[in-house]
Protein backbone atom coordinates (compact mmCIF):
# COMPACT_ATOMS: atom_id res chain seq x y z
CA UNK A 1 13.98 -9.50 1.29
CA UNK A 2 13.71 -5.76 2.58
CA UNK A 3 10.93 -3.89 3.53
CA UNK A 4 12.17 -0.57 5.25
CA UNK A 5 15.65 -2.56 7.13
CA UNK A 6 13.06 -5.66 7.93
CA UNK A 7 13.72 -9.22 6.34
CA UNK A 8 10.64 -10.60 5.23
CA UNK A 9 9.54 -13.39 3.61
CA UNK A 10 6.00 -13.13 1.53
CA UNK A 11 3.96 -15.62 3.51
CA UNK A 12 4.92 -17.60 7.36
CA UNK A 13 3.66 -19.54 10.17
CA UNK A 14 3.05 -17.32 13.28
CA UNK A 15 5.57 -18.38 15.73
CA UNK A 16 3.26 -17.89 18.61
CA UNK A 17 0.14 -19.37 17.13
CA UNK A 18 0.48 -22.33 14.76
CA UNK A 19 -3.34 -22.23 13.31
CA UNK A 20 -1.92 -18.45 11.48
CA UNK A 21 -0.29 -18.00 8.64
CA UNK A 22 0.81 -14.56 8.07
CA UNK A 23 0.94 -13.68 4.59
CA UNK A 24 1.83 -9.64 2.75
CA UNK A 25 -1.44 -8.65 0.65
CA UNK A 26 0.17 -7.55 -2.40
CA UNK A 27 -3.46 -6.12 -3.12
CA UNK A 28 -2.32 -2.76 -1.07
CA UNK A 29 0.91 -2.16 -2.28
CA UNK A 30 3.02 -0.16 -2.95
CA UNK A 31 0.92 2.57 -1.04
CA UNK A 32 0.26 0.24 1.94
CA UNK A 33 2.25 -2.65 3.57
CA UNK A 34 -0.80 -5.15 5.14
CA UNK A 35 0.22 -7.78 6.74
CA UNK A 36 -3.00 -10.74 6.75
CA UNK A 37 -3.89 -13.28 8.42
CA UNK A 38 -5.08 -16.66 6.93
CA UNK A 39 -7.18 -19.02 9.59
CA UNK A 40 -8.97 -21.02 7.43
CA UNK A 41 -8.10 -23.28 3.93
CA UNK A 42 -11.07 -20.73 2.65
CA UNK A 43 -9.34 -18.09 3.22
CA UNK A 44 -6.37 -19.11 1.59
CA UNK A 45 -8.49 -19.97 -1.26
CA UNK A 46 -9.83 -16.46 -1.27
CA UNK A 47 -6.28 -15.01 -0.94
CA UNK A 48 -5.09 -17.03 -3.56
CA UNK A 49 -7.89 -16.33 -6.69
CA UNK A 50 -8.20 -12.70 -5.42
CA UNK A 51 -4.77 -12.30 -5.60
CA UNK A 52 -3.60 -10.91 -1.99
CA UNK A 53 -0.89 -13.23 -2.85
CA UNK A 54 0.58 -13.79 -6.81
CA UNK A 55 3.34 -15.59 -8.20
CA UNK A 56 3.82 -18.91 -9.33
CA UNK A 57 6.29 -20.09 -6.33
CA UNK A 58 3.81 -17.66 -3.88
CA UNK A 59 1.05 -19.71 -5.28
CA UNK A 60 2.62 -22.66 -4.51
CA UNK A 61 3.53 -21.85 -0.89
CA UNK A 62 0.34 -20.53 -0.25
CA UNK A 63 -1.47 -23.99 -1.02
CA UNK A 64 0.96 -25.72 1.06
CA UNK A 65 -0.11 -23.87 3.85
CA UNK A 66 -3.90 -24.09 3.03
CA UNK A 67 -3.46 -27.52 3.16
CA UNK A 68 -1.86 -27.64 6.45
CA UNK A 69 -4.77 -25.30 7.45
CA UNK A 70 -7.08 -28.13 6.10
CA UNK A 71 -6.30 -30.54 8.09
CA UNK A 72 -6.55 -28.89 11.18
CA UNK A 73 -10.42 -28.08 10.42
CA UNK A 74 -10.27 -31.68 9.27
CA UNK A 75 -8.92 -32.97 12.26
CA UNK A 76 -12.13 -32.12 14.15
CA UNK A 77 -14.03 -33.84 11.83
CA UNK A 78 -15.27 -37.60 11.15
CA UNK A 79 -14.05 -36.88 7.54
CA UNK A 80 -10.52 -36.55 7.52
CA UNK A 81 -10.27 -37.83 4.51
CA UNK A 82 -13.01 -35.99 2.78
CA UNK A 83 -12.33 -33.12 3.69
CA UNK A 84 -8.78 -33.15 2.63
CA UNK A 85 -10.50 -34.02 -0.83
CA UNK A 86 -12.38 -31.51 -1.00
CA UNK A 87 -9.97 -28.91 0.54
CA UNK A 88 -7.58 -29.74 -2.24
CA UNK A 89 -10.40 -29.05 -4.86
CA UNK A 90 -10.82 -25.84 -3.38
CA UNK A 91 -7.85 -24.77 -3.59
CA UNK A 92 -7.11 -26.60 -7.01
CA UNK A 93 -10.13 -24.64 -8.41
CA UNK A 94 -8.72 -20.85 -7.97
CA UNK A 95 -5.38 -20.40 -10.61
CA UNK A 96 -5.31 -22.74 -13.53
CA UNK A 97 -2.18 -21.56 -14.84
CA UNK A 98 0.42 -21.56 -12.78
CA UNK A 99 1.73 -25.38 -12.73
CA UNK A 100 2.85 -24.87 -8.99
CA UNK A 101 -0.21 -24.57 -6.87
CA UNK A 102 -1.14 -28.49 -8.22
CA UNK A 103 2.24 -29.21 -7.74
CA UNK A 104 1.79 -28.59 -3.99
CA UNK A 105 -1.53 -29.43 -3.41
CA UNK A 106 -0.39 -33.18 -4.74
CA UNK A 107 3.10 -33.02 -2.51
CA UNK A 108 0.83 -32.42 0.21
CA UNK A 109 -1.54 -35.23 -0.50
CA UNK A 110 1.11 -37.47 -0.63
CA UNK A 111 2.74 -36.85 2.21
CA UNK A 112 -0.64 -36.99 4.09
CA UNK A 113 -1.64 -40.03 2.63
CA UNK A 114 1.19 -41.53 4.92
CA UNK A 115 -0.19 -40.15 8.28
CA UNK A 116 -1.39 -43.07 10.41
CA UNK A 117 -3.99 -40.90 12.43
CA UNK A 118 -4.97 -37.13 11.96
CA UNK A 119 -2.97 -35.75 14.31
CA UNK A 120 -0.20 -37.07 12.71
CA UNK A 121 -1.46 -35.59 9.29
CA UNK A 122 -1.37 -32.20 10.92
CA UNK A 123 2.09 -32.11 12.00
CA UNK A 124 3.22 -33.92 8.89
CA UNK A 125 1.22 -31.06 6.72
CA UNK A 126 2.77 -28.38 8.66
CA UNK A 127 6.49 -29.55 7.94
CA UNK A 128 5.71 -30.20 4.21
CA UNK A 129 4.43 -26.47 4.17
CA UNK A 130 7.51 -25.28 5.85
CA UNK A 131 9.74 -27.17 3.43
CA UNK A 132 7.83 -26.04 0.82
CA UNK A 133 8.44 -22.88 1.44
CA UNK A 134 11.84 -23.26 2.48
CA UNK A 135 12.87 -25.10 -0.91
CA UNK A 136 11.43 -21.87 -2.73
CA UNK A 137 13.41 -19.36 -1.40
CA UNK A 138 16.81 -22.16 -1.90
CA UNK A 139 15.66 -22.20 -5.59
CA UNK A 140 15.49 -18.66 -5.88
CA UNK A 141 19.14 -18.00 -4.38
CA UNK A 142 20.40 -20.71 -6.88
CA UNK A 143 19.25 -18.83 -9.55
CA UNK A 144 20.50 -15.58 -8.76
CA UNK A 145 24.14 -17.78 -8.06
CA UNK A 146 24.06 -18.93 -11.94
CA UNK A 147 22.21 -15.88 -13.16
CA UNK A 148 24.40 -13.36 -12.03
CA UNK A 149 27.26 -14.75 -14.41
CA UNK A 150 25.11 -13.13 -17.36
CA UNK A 151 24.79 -9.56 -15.91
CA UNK A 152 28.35 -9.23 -15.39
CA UNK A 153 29.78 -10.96 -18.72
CA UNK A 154 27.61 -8.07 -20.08
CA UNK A 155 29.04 -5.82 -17.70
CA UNK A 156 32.45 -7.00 -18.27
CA UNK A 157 31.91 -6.36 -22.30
CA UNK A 158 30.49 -3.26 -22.45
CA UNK A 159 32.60 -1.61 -19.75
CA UNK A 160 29.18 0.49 -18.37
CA UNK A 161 25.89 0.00 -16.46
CA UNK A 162 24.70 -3.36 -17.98
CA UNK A 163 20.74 -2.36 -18.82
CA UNK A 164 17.89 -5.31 -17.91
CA UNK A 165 14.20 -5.34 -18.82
CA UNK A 166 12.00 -7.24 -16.83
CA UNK A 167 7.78 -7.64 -17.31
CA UNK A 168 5.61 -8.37 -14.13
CA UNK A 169 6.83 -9.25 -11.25
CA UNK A 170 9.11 -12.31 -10.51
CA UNK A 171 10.70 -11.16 -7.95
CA UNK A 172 10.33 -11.88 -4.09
CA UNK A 173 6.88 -10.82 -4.12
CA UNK A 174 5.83 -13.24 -6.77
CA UNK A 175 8.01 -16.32 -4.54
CA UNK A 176 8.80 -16.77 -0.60
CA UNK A 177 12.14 -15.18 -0.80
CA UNK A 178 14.24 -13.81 -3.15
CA UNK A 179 12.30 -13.86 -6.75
CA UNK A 180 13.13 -15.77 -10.08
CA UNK A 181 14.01 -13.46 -12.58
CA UNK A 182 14.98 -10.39 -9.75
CA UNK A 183 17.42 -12.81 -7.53
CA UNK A 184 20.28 -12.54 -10.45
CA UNK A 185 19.67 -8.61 -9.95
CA UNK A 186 19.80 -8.99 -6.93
CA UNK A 187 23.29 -11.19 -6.16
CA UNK A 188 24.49 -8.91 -8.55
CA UNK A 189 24.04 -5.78 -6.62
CA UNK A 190 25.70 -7.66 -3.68
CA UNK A 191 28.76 -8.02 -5.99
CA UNK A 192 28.39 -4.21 -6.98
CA UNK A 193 27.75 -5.19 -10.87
CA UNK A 194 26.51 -1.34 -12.20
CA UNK A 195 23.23 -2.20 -13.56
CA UNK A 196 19.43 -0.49 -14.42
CA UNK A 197 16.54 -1.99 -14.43
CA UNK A 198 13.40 -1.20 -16.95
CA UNK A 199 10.49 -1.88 -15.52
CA UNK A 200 7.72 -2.74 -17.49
CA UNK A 201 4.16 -1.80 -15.87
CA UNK A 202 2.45 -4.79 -17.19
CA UNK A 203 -1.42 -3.89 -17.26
CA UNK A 204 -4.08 -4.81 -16.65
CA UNK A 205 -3.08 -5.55 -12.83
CA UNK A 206 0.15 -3.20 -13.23
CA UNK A 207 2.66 -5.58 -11.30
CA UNK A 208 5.59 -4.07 -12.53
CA UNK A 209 4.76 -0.71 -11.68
CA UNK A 210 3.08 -1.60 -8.39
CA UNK A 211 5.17 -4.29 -7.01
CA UNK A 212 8.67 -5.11 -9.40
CA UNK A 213 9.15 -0.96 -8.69
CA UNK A 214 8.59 -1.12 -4.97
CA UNK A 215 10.71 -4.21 -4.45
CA UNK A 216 13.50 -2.55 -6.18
CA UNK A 217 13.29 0.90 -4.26
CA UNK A 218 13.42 -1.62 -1.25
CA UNK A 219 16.71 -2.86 -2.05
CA UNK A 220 18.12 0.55 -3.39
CA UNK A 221 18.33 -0.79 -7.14
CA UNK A 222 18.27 1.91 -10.05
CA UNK A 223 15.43 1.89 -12.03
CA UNK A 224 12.62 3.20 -14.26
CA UNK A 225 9.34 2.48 -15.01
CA UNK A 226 8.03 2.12 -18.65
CA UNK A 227 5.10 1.54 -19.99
CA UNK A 228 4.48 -2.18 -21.88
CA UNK A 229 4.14 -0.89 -25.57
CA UNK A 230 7.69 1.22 -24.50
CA UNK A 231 10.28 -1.90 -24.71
CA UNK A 232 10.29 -2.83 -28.20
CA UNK A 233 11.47 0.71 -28.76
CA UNK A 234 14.46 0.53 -26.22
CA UNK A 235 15.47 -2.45 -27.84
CA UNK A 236 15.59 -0.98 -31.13
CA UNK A 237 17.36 1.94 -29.33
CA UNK A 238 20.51 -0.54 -28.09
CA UNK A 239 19.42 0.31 -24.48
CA UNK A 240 18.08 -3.05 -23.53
CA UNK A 241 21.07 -5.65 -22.96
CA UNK A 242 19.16 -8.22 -21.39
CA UNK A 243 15.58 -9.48 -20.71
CA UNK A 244 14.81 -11.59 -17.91
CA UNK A 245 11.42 -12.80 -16.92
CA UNK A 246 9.77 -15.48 -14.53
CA UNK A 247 7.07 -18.17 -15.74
CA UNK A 248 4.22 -19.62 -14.56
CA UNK A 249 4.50 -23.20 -16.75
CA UNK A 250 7.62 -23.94 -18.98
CA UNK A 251 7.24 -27.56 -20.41
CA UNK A 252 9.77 -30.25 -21.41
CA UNK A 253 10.13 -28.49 -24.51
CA UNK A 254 11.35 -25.48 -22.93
CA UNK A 255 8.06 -23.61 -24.12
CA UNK A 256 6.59 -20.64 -21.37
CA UNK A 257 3.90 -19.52 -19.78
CA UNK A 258 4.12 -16.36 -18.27
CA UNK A 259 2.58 -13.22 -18.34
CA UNK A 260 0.56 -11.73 -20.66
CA UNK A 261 2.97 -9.54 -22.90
CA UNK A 262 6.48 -11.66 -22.13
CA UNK A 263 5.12 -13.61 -25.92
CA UNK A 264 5.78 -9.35 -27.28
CA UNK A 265 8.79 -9.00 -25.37
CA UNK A 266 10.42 -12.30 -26.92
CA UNK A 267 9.38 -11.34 -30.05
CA UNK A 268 10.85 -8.06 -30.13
CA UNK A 269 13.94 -9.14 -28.24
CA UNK A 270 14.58 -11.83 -31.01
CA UNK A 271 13.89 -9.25 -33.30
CA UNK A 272 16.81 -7.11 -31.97
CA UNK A 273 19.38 -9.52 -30.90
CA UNK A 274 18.55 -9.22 -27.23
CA UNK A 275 19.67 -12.29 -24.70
CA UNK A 276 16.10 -13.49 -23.65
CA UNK A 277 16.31 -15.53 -20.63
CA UNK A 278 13.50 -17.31 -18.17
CA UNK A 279 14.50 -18.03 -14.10
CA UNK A 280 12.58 -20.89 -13.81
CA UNK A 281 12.28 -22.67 -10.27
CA UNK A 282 12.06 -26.43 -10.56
CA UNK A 283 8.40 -26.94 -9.23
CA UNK A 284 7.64 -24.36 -12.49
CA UNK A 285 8.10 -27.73 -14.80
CA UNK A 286 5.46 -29.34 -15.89
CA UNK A 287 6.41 -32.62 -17.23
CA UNK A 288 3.57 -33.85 -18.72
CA UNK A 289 2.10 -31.32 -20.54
CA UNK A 290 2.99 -29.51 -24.46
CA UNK A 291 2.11 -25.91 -24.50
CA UNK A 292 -0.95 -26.10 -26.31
CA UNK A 293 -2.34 -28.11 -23.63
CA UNK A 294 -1.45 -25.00 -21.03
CA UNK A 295 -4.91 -23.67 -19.70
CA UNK A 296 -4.47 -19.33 -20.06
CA UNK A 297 -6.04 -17.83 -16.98
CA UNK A 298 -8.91 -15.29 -18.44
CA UNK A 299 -10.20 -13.21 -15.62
CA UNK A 300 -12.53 -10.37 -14.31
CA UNK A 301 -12.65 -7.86 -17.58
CA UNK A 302 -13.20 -5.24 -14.84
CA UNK A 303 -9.58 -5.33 -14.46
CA UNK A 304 -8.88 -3.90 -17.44
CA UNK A 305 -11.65 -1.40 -17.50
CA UNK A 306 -10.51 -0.11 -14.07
CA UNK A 307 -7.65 0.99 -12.46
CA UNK A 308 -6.88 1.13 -8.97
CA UNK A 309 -4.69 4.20 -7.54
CA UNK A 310 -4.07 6.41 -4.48
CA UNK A 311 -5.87 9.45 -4.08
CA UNK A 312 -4.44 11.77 -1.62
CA UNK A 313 -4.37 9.50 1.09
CA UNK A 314 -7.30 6.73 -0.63
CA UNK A 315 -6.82 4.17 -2.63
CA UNK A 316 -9.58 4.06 -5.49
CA UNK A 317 -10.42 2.58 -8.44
CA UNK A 318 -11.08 4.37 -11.61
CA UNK A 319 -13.11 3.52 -14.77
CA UNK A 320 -10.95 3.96 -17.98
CA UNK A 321 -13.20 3.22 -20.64
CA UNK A 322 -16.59 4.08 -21.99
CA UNK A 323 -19.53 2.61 -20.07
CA UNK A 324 -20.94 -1.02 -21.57
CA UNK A 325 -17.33 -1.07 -23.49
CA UNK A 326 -16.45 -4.60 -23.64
CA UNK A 327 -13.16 -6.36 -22.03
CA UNK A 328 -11.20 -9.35 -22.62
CA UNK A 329 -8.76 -10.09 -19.72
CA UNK A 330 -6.08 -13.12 -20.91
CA UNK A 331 -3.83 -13.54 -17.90
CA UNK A 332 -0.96 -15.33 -19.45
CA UNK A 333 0.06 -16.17 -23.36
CA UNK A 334 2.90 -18.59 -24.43
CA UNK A 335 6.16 -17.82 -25.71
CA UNK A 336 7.82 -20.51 -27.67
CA UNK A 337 11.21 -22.17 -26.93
CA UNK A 338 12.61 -20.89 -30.38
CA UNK A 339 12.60 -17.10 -29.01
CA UNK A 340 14.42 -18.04 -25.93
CA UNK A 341 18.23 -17.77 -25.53
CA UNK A 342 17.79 -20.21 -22.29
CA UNK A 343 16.79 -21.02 -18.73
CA UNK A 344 18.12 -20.19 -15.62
CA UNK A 345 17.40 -22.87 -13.60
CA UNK A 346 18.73 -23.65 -9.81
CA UNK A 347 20.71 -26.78 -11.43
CA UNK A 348 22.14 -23.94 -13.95
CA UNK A 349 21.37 -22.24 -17.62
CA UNK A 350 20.84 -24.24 -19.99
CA UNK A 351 19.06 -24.23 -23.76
CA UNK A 352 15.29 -24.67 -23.91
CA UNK A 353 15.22 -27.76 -25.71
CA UNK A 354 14.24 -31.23 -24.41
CA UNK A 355 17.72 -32.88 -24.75
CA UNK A 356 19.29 -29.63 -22.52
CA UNK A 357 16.67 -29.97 -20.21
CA UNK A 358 16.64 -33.50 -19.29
CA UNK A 359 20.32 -33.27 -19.38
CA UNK A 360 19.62 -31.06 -15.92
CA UNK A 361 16.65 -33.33 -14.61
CA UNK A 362 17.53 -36.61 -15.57
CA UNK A 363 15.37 -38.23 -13.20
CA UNK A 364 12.05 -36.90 -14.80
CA UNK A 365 9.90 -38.77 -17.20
CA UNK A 366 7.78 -36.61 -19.32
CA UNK A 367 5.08 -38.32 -20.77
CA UNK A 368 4.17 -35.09 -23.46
């Protein structure tokens, strides 16, 4: 997508030097645009649990490519095999929640496991990265495609600017290209459907405010940003006419994992008669797994005693409660299939029920 009248995607192989990968470190934004670069599988590791890259499909690219990283430090090694092991591990180890990152760790394995020597490996790591990647961004523009029939049926009904609530960020920034729950937005500005976007801040990490925000002042979209206790009250209002939001996890039984807060937003949409919809990429599934098996992400409890900000020209962080106060910091909760109008998926939308989902993935076998 655009930054300034630049295409970029959120993470790529340097052209010139094929032991780079170039990622954006979301950590600086939306006062700073730092570009990164990632040598090592460690690094990527690093990048990945501290979150200079977030998403679920970002996630997911990222291990790709730390796997392809692996196995060129492998390659010098009398351990290939070990140290693809443990590489995997590594990278395994740093976001429990979002079902992608094992999803490509294991693609990569796989197609590894096929290399007859470790050169071989490399080369064959370093396409499955690419088409990783590449498959991302596809699913993301097939979402938008079936997603932007629901903006302008709105559109069409109401005769005005259709209003959309998102929480977090699934949009490009959160993926390779494009974004999840921002790509039906997004094809629908391209087809001039008058829309507004409320974006919610989504604390502790503020990823709506920081990142959904600057995306969509990237790409010239109207919008405003809200704070997360401030949507239930739009909705009762009548100026919410849609909620879309991204996922980290959605099972068989159409059940999500996203962001902390989406469970509230669901709850108040159903509450209201709001259209609550999921763009879900395919690698999101997780076939073999019910929600209450879903492990929810707890991190550093400094992130919700501390803000970080610009000052002037600094960025700082800023203590925002009492000293010893206690934190709890649950990444992600689950919202339950029953509270969701459906799924925009790159096959299509469809319910988020078992039967409506297999209908559009009839070659997976869930075993939950």
């Amino acid at each position: 997508m655009k930054v300034g009248d630049r295409h970029y995607r959120t993470i790529w192989l340097d052209e010139d030097d094929p032991a780079t990968v170039r990622i954006i470190d979301q950590r600086h934004l939306p006062h700073r645009f730092v570009i990164e670069e990632i040598h090592a599988v460690s690094q990527m590791a690093t990048a990945i649990r501290d979150m200079h890259v977030r998403g679920a499909g970002l996630i997911g690219a990222a291990a790709g490519y730390g796997m392809y990283l692996a196995t060129l430090e492998a390659q010098r090694t009398r351990k290939f095999a070990e140290q693809m092991e443990a590489a995997a591990s590594l990278l395994l180890s740093t976001r429990p929640t979002a079902v992608n990152l094992a999803w490509a760790v294991e693609r990569q394995l796989d197609a590894i496991a096929q290399a007859t020597n470790p050169a071989r490996a490399v080369q064959i790591a370093r396409n499955t990265a690419g088409n990783i990647a590449d498959e991302d961004a596809a699913h993301c523009a097939a979402i938008g495609v079936h997603g932007v029939a629901l903006i302008n049926e709105l559109a069409q009904a109401h005769e005005r600017q259709v209003q959309i609530l998102t929480h977090c960020n699934a949009g490009w920034l959160a993926f390779v290209d494009v974004g999840s729950a921002t790509a039906p937005i997004y094809v629908a500005q391209e087809e001039d459907i008058p829309m507004h976007v409320w974006v919610d801040e989504t604390r502790p990490r503020n990823q709506g405010a920081r990142l959904t925000a600057w995306e969509l002042q990237q790409q010239g979209i109207p919008h405003t940003v809200i704070t997360d206790n401030a949507g239930g009250h739009l909705m009762q209002q009548g100026k919410v006419d849609l909620v879309i939001t991204g996922a980290d996890r959605v099972t068989a039984d159409g059940d999500v994992a996203n962001k902390i807060g989406t469970y509230l937003k669901a709850l108040a949409a159903h509450d209201n008669g709001v259209p609550f919809y999921v763009a879900v990429p395919d690698a999101t599934f997780d076939w073999h797994i019910t929600a209450g098996q879903i492990p929810i992400e707890e991190r550093d409890p400094d992130e919700v005693r501390f803000v970080m900000g610009r000052d002037g020209e600094r960025l700082t962080s800023v203590q925002i409660t009492p000293d010893g106060a206690t934190a709890a910091n649950f990444g992600f909760d689950i919202t339950p299939s029953r509270l969701i109008t459906g799924l925009i998926t790159p096959r299509g939308i469809c319910p988020p029920d078992r039967a409506s989902i297999m209908a559009l993935y009839p070659e997976k076998q869930p075993i939950a």
